[in-house]
N, C-alpha and C. Protein backbone atom coordinates (compact mmCIF):
# COMPACT_ATOMS: atom_id res chain seq x y z
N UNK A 1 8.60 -4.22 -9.79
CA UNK A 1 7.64 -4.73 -8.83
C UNK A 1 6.88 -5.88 -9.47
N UNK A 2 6.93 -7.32 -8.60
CA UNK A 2 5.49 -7.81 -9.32
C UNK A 2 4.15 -8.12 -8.72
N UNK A 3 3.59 -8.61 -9.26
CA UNK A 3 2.00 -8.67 -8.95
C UNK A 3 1.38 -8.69 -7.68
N UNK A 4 2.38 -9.48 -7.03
CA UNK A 4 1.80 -9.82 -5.42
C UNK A 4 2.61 -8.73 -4.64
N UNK A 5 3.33 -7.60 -4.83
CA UNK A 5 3.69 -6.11 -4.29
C UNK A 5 2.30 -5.66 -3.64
N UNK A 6 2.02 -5.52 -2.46
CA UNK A 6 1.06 -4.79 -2.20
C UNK A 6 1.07 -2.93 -1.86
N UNK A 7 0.09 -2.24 -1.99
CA UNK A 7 0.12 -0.51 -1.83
C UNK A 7 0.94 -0.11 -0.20
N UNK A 8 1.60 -1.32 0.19
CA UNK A 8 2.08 -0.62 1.26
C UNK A 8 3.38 0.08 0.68
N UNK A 9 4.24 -0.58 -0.04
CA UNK A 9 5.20 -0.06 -0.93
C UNK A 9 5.07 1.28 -2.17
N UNK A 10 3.37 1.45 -2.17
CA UNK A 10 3.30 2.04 -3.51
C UNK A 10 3.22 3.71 -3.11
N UNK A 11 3.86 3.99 -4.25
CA UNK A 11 4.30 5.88 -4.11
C UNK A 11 3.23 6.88 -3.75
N UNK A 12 1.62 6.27 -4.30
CA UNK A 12 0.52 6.73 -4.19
C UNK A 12 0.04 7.05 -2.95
N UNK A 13 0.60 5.83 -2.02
CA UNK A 13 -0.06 5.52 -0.61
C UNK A 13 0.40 6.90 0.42
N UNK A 14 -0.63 7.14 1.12
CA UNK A 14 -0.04 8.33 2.37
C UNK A 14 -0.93 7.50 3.36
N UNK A 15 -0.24 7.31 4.42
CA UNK A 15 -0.02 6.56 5.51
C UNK A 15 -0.85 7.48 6.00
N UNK A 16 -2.10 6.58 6.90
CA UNK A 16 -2.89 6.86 7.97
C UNK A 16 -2.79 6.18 9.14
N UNK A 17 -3.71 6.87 10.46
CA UNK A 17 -4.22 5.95 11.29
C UNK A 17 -2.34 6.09 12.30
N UNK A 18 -2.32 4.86 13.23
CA UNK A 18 -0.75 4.89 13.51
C UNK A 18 0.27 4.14 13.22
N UNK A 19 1.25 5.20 12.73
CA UNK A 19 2.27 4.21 12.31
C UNK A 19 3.62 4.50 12.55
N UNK A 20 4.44 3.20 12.68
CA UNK A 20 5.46 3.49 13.53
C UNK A 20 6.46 3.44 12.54
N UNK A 21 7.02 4.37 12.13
CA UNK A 21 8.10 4.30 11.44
C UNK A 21 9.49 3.73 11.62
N UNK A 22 9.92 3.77 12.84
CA UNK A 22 10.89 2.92 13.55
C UNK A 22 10.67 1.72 13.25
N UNK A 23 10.08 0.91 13.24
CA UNK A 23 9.68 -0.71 12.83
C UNK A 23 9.98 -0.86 11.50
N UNK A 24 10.36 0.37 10.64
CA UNK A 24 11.24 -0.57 8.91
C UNK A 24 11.43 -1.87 8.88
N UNK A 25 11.18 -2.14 7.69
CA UNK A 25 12.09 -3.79 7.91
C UNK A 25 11.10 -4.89 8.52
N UNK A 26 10.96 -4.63 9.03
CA UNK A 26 9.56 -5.42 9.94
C UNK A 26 8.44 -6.06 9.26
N UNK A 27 7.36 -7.48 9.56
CA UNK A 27 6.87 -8.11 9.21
C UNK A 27 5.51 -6.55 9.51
N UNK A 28 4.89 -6.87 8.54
CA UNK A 28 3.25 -6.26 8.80
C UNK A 28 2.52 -6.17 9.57
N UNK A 29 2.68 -7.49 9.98
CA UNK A 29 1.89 -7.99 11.99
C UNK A 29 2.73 -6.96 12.49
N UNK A 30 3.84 -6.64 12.52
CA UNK A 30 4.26 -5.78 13.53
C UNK A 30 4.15 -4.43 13.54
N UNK A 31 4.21 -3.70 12.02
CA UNK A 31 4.03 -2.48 12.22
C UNK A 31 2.19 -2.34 12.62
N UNK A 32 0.97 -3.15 12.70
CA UNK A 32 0.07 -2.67 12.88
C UNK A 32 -0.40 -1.83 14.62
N UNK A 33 0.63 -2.70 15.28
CA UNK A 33 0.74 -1.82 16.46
C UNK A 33 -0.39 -2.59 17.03
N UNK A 34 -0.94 -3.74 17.37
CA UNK A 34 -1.90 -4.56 17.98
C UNK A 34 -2.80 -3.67 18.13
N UNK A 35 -3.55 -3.95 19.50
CA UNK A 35 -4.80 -2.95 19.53
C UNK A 35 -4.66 -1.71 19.51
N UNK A 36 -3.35 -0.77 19.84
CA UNK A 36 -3.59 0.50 19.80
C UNK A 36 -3.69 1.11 18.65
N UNK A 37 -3.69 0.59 17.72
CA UNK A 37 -4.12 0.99 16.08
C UNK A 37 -4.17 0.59 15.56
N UNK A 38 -4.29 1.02 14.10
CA UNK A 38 -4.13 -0.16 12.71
C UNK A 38 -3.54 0.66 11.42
N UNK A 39 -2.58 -0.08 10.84
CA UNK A 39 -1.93 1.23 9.71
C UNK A 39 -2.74 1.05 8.52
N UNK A 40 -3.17 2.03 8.36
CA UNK A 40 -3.93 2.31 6.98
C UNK A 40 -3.70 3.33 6.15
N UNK A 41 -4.28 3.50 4.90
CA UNK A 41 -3.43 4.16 3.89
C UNK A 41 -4.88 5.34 3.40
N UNK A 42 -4.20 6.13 2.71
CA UNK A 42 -5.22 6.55 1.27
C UNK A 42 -4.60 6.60 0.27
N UNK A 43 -4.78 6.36 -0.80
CA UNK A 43 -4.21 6.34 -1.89
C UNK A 43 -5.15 7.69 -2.84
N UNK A 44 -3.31 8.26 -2.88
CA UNK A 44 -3.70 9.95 -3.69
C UNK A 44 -4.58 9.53 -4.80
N UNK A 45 -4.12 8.48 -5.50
CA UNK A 45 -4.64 8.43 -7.21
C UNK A 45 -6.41 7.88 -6.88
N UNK A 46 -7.12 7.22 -6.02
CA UNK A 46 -7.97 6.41 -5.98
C UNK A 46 -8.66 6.85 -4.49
N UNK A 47 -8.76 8.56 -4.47
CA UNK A 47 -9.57 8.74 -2.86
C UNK A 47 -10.95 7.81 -2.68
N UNK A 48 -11.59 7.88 -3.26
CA UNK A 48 -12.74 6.64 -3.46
C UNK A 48 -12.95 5.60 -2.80
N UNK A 49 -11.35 5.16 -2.37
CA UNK A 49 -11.62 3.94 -1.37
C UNK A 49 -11.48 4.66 -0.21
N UNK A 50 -11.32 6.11 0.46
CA UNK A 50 -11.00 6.03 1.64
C UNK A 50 -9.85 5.72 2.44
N UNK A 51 -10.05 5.15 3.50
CA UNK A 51 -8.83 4.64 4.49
C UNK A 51 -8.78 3.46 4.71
N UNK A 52 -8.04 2.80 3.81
CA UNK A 52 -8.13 1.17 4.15
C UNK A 52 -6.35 0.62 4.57
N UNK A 53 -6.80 -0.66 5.08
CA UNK A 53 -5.62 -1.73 4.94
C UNK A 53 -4.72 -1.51 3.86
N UNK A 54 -3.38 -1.39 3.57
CA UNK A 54 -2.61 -1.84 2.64
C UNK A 54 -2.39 -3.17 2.00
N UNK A 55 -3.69 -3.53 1.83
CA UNK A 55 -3.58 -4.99 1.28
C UNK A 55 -3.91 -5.11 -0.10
N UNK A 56 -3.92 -4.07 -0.70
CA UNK A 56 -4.32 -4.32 -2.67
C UNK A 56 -3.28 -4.81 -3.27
N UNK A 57 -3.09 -5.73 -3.99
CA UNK A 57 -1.72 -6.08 -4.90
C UNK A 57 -2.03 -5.80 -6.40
N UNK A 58 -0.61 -5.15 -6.49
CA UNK A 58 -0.58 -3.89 -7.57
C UNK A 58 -1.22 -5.05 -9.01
N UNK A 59 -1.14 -6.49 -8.97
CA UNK A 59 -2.27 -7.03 -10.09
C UNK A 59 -3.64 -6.78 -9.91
N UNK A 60 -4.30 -6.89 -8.93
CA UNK A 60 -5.13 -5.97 -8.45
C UNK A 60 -6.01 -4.32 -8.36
N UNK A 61 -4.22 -3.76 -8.99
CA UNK A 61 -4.94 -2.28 -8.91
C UNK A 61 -4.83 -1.82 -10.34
N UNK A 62 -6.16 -0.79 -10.64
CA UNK A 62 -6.18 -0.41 -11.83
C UNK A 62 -4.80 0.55 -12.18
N UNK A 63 -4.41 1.28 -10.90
CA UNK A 63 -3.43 2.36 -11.64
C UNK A 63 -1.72 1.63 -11.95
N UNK A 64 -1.38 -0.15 -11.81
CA UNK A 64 -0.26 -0.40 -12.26
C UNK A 64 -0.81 -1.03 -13.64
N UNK A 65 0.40 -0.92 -14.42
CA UNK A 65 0.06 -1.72 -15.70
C UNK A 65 1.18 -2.84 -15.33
N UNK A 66 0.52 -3.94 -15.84
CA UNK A 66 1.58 -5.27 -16.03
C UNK A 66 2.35 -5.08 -17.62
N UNK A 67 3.72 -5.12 -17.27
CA UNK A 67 4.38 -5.17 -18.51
C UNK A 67 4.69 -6.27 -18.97
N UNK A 68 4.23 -6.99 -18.46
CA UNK A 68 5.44 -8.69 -18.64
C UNK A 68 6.34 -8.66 -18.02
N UNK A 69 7.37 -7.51 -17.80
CA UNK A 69 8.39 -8.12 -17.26
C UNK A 69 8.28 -6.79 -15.41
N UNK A 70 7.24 -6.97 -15.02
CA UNK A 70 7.00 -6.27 -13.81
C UNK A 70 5.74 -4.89 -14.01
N UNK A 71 5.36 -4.47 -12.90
CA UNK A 71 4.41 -3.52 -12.98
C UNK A 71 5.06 -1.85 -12.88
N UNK A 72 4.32 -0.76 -13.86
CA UNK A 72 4.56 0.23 -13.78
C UNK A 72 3.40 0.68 -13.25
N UNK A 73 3.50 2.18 -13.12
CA UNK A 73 2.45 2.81 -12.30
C UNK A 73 2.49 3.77 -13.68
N UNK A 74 0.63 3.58 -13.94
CA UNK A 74 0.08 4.50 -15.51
C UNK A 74 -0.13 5.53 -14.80
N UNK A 75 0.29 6.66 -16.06
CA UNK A 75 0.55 8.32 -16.15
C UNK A 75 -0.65 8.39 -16.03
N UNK A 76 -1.10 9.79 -15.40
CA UNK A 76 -2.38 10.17 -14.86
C UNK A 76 -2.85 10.85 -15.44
């Protein structure tokens, strides 16, 4: 993974709010489902933030480490 990977991909994330799983593959604008919802996450490792947007990029988040050659996710 690198830096600009955001928590929509990340193992941590459990999907809130509505989301359409059928839409795989799909641009972001589309899975948010316009006004009838908005997909949002919690992240197991970091309850603290709540229910937000999947917009953190894993340079961004404390729980990936940058290796140089891509990001891991640090042992807990």
């Amino acid at each position: 993974m690198d830096g600009d990977t955001t928590c929509m991909v990340c193992p941590a994330a459990v999907f809130r709010g509505k989301v359409n799983f059928s839409s795989c593959g799909q641009s972001k604008s589309s899975l948010k489902g316009g006004s009838d919802g908005m997909l949002v996450i919690e992240c197991k490792r970091r309850p603290e933030l709540g229910n937000f947007e999947p917009t953190i990029k894993y340079s961004q988040c404390p729980i990936w480490l940058d290796t140089g050659n891509g990001f891991i996710m640090k042992e807990e």
